[in-house]
Protein backbone atom coordinates (compact mmCIF):
# COMPACT_ATOMS: atom_id res chain seq x y z
CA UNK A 1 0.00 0.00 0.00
CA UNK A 2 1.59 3.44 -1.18
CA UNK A 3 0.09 5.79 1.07
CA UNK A 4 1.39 8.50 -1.18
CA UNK A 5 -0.15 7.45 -4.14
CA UNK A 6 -3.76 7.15 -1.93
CA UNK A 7 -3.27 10.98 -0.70
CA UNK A 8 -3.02 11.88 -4.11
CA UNK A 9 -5.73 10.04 -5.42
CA UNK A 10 -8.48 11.10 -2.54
CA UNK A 11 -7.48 14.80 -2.87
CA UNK A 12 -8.16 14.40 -6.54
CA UNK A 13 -11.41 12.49 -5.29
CA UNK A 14 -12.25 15.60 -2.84
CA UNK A 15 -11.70 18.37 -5.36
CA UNK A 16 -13.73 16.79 -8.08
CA UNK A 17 -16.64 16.03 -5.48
CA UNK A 18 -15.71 19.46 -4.51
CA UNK A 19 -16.98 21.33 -7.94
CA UNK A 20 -19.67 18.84 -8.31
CA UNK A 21 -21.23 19.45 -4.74
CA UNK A 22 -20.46 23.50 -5.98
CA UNK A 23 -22.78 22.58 -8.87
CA UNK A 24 -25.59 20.79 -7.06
CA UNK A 25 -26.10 23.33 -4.55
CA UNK A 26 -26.27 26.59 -7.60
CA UNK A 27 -28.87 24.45 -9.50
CA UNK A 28 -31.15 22.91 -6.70
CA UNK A 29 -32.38 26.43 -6.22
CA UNK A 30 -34.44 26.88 -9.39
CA UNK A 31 -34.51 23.45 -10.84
CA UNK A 32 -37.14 23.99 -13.78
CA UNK A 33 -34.70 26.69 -14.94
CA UNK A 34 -31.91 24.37 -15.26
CA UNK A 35 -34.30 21.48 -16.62
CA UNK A 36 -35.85 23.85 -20.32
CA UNK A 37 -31.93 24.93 -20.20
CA UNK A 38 -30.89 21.47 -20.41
CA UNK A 39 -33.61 20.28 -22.74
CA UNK A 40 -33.46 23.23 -25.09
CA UNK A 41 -29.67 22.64 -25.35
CA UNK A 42 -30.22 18.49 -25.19
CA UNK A 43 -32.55 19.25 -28.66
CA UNK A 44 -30.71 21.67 -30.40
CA UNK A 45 -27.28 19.88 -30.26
CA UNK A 46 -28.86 16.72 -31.46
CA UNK A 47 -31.16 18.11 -34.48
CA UNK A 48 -28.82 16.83 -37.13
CA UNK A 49 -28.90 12.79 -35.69
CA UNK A 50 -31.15 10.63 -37.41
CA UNK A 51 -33.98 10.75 -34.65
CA UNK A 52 -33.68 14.44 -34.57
CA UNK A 53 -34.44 14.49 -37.87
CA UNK A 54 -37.36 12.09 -38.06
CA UNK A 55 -38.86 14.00 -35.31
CA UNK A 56 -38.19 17.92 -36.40
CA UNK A 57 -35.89 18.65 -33.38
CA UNK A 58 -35.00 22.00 -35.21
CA UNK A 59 -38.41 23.21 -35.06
CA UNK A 60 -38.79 22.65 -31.04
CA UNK A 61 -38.89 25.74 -29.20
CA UNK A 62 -40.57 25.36 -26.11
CA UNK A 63 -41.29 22.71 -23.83
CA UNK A 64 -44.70 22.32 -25.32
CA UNK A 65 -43.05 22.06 -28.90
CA UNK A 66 -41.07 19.25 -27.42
CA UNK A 67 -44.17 17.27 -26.22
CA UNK A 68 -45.97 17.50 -29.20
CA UNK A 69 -43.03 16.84 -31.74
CA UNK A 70 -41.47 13.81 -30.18
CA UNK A 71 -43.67 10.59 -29.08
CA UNK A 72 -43.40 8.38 -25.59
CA UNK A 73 -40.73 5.60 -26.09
CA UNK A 74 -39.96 2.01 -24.99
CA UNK A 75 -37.33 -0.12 -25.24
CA UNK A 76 -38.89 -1.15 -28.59
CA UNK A 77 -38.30 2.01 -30.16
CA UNK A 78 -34.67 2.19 -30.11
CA UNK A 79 -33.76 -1.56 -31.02
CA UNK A 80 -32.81 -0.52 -34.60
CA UNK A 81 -31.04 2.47 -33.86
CA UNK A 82 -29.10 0.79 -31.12
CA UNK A 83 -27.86 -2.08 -33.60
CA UNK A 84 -26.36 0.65 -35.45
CA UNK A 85 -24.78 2.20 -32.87
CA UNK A 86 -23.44 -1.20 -31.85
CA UNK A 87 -21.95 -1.37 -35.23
CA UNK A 88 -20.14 1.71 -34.67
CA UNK A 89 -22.32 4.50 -36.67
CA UNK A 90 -22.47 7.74 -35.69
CA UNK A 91 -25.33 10.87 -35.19
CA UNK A 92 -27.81 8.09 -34.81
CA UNK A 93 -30.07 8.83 -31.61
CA UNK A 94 -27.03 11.28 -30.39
CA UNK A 95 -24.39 13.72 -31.46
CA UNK A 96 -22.34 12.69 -28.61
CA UNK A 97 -19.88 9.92 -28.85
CA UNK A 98 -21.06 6.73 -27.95
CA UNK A 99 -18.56 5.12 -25.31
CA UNK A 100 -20.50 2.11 -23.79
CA UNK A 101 -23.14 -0.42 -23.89
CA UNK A 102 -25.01 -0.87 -20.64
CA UNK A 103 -27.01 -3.94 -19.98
CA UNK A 104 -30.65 -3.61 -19.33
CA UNK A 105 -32.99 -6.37 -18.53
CA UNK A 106 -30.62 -9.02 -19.51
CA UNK A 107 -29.54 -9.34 -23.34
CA UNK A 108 -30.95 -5.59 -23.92
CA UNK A 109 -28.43 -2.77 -24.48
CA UNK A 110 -28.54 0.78 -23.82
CA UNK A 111 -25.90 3.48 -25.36
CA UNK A 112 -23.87 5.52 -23.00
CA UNK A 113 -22.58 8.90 -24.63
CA UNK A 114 -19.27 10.19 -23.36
CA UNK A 115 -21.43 12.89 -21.99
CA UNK A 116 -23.99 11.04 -19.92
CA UNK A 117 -20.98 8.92 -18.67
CA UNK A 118 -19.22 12.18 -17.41
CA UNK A 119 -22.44 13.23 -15.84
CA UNK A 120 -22.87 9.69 -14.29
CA UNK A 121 -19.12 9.78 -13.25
CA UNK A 122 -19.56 13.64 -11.41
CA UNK A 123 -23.00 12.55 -9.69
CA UNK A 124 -22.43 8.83 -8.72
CA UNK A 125 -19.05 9.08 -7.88
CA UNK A 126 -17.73 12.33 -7.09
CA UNK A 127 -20.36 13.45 -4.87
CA UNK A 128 -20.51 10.61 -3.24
CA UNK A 129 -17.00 11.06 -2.93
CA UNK A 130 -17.31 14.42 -1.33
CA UNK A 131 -20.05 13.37 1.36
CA UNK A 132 -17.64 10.59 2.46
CA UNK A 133 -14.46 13.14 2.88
CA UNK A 134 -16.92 16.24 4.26
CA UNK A 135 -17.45 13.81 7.43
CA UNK A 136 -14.03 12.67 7.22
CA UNK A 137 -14.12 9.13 6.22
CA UNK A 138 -11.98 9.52 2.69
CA UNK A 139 -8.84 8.10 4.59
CA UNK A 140 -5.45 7.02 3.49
CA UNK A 141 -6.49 3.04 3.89
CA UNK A 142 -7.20 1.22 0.45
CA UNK A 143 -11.13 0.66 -0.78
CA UNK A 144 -12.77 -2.51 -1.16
CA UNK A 145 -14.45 -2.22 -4.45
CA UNK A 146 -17.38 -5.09 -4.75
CA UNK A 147 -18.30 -3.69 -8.03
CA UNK A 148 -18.45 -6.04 -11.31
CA UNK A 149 -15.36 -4.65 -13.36
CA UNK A 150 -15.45 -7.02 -16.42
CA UNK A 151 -15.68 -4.72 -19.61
CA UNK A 152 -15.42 -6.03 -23.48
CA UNK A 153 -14.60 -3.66 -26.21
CA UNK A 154 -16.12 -4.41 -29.62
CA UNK A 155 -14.71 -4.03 -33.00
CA UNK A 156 -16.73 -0.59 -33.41
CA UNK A 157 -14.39 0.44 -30.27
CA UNK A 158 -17.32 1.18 -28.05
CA UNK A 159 -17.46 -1.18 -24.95
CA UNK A 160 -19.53 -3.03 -23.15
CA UNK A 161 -20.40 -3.97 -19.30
CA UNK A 162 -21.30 -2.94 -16.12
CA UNK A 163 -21.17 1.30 -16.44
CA UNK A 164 -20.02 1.59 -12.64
CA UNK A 165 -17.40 -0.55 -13.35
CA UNK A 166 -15.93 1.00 -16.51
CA UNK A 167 -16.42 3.79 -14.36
CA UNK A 168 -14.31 2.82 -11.32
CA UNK A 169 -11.40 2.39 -13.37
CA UNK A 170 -11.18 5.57 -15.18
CA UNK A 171 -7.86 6.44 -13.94
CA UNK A 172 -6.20 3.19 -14.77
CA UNK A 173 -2.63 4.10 -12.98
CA UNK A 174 -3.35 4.15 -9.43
CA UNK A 175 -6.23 1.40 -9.42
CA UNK A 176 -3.63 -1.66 -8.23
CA UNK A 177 -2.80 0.94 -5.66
CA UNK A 178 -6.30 2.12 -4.71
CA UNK A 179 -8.03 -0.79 -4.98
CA UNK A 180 -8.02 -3.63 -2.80
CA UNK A 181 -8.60 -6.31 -5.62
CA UNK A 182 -6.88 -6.13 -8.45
CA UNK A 183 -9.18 -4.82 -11.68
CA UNK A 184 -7.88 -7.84 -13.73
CA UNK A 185 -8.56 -10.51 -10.94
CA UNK A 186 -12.02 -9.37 -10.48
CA UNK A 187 -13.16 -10.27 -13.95
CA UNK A 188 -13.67 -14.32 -13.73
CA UNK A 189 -16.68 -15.33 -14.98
CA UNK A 190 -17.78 -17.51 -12.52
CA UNK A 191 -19.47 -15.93 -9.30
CA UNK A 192 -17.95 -18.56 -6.54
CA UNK A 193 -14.33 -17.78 -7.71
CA UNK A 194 -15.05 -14.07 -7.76
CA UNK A 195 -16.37 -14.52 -3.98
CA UNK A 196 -13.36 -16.58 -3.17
CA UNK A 197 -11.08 -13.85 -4.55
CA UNK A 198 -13.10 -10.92 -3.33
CA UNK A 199 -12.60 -12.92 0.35
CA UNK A 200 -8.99 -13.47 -0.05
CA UNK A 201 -7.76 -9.51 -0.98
CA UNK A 202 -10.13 -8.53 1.27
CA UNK A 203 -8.46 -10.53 4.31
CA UNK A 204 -5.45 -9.86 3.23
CA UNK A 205 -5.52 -6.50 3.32
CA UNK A 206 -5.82 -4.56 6.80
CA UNK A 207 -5.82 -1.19 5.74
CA UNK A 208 -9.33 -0.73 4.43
CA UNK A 209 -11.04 2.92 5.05
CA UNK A 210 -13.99 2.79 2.21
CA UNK A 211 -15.82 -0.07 0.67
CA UNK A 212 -17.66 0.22 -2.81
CA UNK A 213 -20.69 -1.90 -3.90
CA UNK A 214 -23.08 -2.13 -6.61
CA UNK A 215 -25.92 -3.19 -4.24
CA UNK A 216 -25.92 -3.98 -0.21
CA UNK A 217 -26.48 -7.45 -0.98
CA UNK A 218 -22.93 -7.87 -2.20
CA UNK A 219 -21.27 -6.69 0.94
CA UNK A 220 -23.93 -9.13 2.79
CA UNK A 221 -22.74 -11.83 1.01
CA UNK A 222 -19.09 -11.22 1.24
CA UNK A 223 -19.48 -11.37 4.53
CA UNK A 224 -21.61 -14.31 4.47
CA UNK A 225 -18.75 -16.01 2.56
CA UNK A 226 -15.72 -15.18 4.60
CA UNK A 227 -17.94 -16.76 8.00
CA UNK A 228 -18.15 -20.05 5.87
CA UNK A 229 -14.81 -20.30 3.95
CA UNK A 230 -12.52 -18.21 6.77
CA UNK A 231 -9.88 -21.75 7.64
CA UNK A 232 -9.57 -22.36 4.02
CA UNK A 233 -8.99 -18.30 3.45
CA UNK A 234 -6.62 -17.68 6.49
CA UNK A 235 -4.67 -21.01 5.71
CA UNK A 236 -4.35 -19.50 1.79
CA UNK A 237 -3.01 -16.22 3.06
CA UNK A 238 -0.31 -18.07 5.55
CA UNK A 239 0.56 -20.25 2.79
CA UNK A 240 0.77 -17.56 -0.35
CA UNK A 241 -1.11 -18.10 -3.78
CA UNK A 242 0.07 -16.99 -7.10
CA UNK A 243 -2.26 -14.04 -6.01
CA UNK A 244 -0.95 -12.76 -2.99
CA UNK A 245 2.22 -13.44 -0.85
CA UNK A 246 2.71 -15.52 2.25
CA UNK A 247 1.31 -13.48 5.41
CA UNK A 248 1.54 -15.83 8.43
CA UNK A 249 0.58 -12.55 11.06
CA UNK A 250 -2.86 -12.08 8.88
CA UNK A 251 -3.43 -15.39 8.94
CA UNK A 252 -3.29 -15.39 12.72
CA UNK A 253 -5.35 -12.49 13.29
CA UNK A 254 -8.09 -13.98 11.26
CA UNK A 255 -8.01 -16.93 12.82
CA UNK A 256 -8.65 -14.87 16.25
CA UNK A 257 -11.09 -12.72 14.96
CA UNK A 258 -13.31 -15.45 13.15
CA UNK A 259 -12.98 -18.37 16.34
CA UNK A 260 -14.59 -15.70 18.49
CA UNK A 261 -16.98 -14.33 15.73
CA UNK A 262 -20.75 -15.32 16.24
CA UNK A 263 -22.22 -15.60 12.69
CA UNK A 264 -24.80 -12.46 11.83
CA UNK A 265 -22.60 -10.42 14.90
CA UNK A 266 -20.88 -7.57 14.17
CA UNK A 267 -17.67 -8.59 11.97
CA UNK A 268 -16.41 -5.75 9.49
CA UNK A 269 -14.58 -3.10 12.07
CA UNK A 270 -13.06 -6.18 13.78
CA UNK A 271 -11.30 -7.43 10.35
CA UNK A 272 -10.52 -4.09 9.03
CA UNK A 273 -10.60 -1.26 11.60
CA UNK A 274 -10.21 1.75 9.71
CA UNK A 275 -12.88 0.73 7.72
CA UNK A 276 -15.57 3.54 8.11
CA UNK A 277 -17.55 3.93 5.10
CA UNK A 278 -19.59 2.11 2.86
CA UNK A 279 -21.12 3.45 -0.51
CA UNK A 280 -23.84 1.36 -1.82
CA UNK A 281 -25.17 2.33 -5.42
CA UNK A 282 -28.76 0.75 -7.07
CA UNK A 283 -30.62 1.63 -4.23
CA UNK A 284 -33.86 0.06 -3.80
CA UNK A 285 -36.16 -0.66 -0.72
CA UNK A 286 -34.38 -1.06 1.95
CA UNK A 287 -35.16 -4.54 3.50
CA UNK A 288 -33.72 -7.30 5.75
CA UNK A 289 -30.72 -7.75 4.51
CA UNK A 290 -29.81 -4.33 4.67
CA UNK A 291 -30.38 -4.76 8.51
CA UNK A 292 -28.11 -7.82 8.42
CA UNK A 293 -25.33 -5.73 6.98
CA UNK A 294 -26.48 -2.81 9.74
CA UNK A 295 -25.38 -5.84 12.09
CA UNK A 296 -22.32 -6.29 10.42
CA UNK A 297 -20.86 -3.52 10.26
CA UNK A 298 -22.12 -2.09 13.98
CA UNK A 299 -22.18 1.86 15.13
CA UNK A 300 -19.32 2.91 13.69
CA UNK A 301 -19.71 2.35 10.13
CA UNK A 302 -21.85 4.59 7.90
CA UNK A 303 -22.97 4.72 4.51
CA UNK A 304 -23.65 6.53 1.03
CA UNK A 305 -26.66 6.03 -0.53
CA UNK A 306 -25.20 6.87 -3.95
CA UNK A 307 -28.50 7.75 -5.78
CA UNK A 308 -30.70 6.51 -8.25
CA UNK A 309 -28.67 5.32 -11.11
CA UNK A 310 -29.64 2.72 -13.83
CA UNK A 311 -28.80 2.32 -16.97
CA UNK A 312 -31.22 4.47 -18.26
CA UNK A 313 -29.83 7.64 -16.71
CA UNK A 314 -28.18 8.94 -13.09
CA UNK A 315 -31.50 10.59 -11.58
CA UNK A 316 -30.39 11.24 -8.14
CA UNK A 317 -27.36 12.30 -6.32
CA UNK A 318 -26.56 11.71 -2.30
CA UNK A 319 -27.18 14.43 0.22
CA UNK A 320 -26.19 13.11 3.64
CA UNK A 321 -24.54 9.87 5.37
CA UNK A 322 -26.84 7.53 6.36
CA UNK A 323 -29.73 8.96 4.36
CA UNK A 324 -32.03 6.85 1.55
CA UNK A 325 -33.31 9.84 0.37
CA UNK A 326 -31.56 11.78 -2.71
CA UNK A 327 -32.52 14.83 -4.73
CA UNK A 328 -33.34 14.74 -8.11
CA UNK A 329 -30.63 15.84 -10.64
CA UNK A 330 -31.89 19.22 -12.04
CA UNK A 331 -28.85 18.88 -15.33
CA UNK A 332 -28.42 15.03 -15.83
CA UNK A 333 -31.91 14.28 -17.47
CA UNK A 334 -35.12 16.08 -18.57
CA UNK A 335 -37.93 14.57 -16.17
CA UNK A 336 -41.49 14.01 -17.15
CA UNK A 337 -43.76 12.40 -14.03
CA UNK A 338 -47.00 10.33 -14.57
CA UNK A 339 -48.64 10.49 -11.03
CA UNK A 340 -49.07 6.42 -9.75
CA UNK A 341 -52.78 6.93 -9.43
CA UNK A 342 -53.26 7.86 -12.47
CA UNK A 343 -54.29 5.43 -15.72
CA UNK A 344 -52.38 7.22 -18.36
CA UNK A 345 -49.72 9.31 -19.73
CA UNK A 346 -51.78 12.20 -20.97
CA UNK A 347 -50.28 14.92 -18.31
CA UNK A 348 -47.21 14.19 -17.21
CA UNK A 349 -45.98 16.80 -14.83
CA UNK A 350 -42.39 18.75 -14.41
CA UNK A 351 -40.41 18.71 -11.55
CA UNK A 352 -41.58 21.96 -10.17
CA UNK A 353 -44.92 20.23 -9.85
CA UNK A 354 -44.10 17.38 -7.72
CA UNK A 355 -45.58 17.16 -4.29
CA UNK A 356 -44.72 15.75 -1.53
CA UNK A 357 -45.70 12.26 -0.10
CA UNK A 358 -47.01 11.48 -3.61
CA UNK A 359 -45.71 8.85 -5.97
CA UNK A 360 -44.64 9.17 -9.57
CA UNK A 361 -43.61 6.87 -12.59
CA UNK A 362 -40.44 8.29 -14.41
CA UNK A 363 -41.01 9.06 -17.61
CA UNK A 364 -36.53 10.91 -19.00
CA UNK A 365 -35.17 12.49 -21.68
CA UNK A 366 -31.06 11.62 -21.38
CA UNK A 367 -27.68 12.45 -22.33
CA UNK A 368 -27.30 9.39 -24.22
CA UNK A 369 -30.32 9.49 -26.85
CA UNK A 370 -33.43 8.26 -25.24
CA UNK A 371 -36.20 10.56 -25.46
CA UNK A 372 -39.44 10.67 -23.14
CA UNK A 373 -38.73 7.07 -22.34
CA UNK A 374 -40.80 5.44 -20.25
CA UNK A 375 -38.51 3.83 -16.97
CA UNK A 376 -41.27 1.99 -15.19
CA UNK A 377 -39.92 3.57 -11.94
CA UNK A 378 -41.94 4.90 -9.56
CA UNK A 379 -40.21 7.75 -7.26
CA UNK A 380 -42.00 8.81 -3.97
CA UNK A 381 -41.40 12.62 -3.48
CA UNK A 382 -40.43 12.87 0.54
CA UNK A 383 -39.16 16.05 1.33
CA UNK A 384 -37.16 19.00 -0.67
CA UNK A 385 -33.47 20.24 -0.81
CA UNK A 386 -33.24 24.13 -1.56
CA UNK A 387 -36.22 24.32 -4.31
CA UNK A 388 -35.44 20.42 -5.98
CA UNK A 389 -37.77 17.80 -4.54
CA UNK A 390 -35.80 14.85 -2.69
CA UNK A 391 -37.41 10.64 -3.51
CA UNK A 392 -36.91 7.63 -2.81
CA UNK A 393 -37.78 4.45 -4.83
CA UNK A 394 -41.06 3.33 -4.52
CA UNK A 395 -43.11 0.29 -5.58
CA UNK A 396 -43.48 -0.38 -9.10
């Protein structure tokens, strides 16, 4: 562990979650402002693509020009256009570059423009970043990153994956010395192996300050895993792998830690006691298991609800430790809402008229060339930050 490198790399962390945070607190004050700047903008620089074309972008002026030019979509709509992407054309749904294929639903793909990647990168990441250092738990230990990594570039160049992941590893020269497992270990196909290896850095390593998942469940099961597999583990870090050398004082402490450890007790500060922070993206209901991992981790851990972030679009961005709720993203997407309790899509609403304790389907317009696509996911308006109403997810 090169503590140098770390301070260097969580400074950069800070100051980019730094101008982000800088950003989300100018535009939270008049959101609708920021949402007909973003859309007018959105149209305008993508009136030349194909779908601005078939849909008169260059004749939208208003918000209401923008309703009645371009139709609802599905997932349907795009399935041509996204082929072609995939095949590497350009100015097809966006004037943006195409970076990335996200996975949605399985064996369905969604583009990724360099843009909406940056914006997903700034609110996902960097702010979360920044709530994490603003209480003081962006440390000089190493972070446990639970996130899927595994990335395949096509011929066209563009690539394709988990987004979070491709994000994780923008800055490829410190990740070996950021991360606690290695970016190309973390790739194996098969899910016991990538526990087993997830378990073994993890031991390994005692200088842990911030762990990193794509959803609590992860962490839960890490920790599941390690309670089961801990003699084999410990015995593997004494001996040395081709992974990792020979550490016959880890071994031992494991060994002490687990032989007293009751199984669903509190386990994570006792294996890695800087370890302070957890930051847990796809946040959905928050259930039993999310208890369990409350267990786990005890008092003294906290965590960063990262947002709302799928692969349709980042929608949210974190305001507080230990809080579910998240404000809405006034510059990332143009919203539309269709109230729950209502039977169609006839009057969708903007953000400046959601109200609170009331539930809404998301209906986004997005950096990476969906337009008024329907997401199927209902938000529950709970409370508001500066002018910008604050959700959580709610039931479908």
């Amino acid at each position: 562990m090169d503590k140098k490198v770390i301070k260097i790399v969580n400074e950069a962390r800070w100051a980019d979650g730094l101008r982000v945070r800088n950003r989300l607190e100018e535009i939270t004050y008049d959101p609708m402002r920021s949402q007909e700047e973003f859309l007018m903008r959105l149209i305008r620089e993508n009136a030349q693509t194909v779908y601005g074309h078939l849909h008169g972008f260059s004749s939208i002026r208003s918000l209401d020009d923008f309703r009645r030019y371009v139709p609802l979509t599905t997932y349907d709509d795009y399935s041509p256009y996204i082929e072609r992407i995939t095949n590497g054309e350009r100015n097809i749904l966006t004037a943006y570059l195409t970076e990335h294929l996200s996975y949605l639903s399985g064996y369905k793909k969604l583009p990724q423009s360099r843009w909406g990647m940056q914006t997903s990168y700034d609110y996902s990441l960097c702010n979360s970043f920044f709530v994490a250092a603003h209480h003081g738990y962006l440390t000089d230990g190493m972070t446990l990153n639970l996130v899927d990594n595994s990335v395949e570039r096509l011929k066209s160049g563009i690539t394709i994956g988990n987004m979070l992941g491709r994000l994780l590893v923008k800055r490829d020269i410190d990740n070996d010395q950021i991360y606690v497992i290695p970016i190309d270990v973390a790739n194996s196909p098969d899910r016991d192996d990538i526990l087993y290896l997830q378990a073994l850095f993890a031991l390994k390593q005692n200088h842990i300050s911030l762990a990193i998942c794509d959803h609590h469940d992860y962490m839960v099961e890490l920790l599941r895993y390690i309670e089961k597999h801990w003699p084999k583990l410990a015995e593997d870090i004494e001996q040395g792998i081709p992974y990792i050398q020979p550490d016959a004082e880890r071994a031992n402490m494991i060994r002490e830690i687990m032989e007293e450890h009751h199984i669903g007790t509190q386990l994570v500060t006792r294996l890695w006691p800087r370890l302070h922070c957890v930051m847990v993206y796809n946040v959905d209901r928050l259930g039993a298991s999310f208890e369990l991992l409350r267990t786990y981790c005890g008092n003294d851990v906290h965590f960063v609800f990262t947002g709302i972030s799928t692969a349709e679009g980042t929608f949210t961005a974190a305001l507080n430790l230990d809080d579910p709720q998240t404000v809405l993203i006034p510059d990332s997407v143009f919203y539309e809402f269709k109230p729950k309790d209502t039977k169609d899509y006839n009057n969708l609403l903007t953000i400046d008229q959601l109200e609170i304790g009331r539930s809404y389907e998301l209906v986004v317009t997005t950096l990476s060339g969906l337009y008024r696509f329907i997401t199927q996911i209902c938000l529950i308006v709970v409370g508001r930050y500066h002018d910008t109403p604050t959700v959580i997810i709610g039931k479908e």
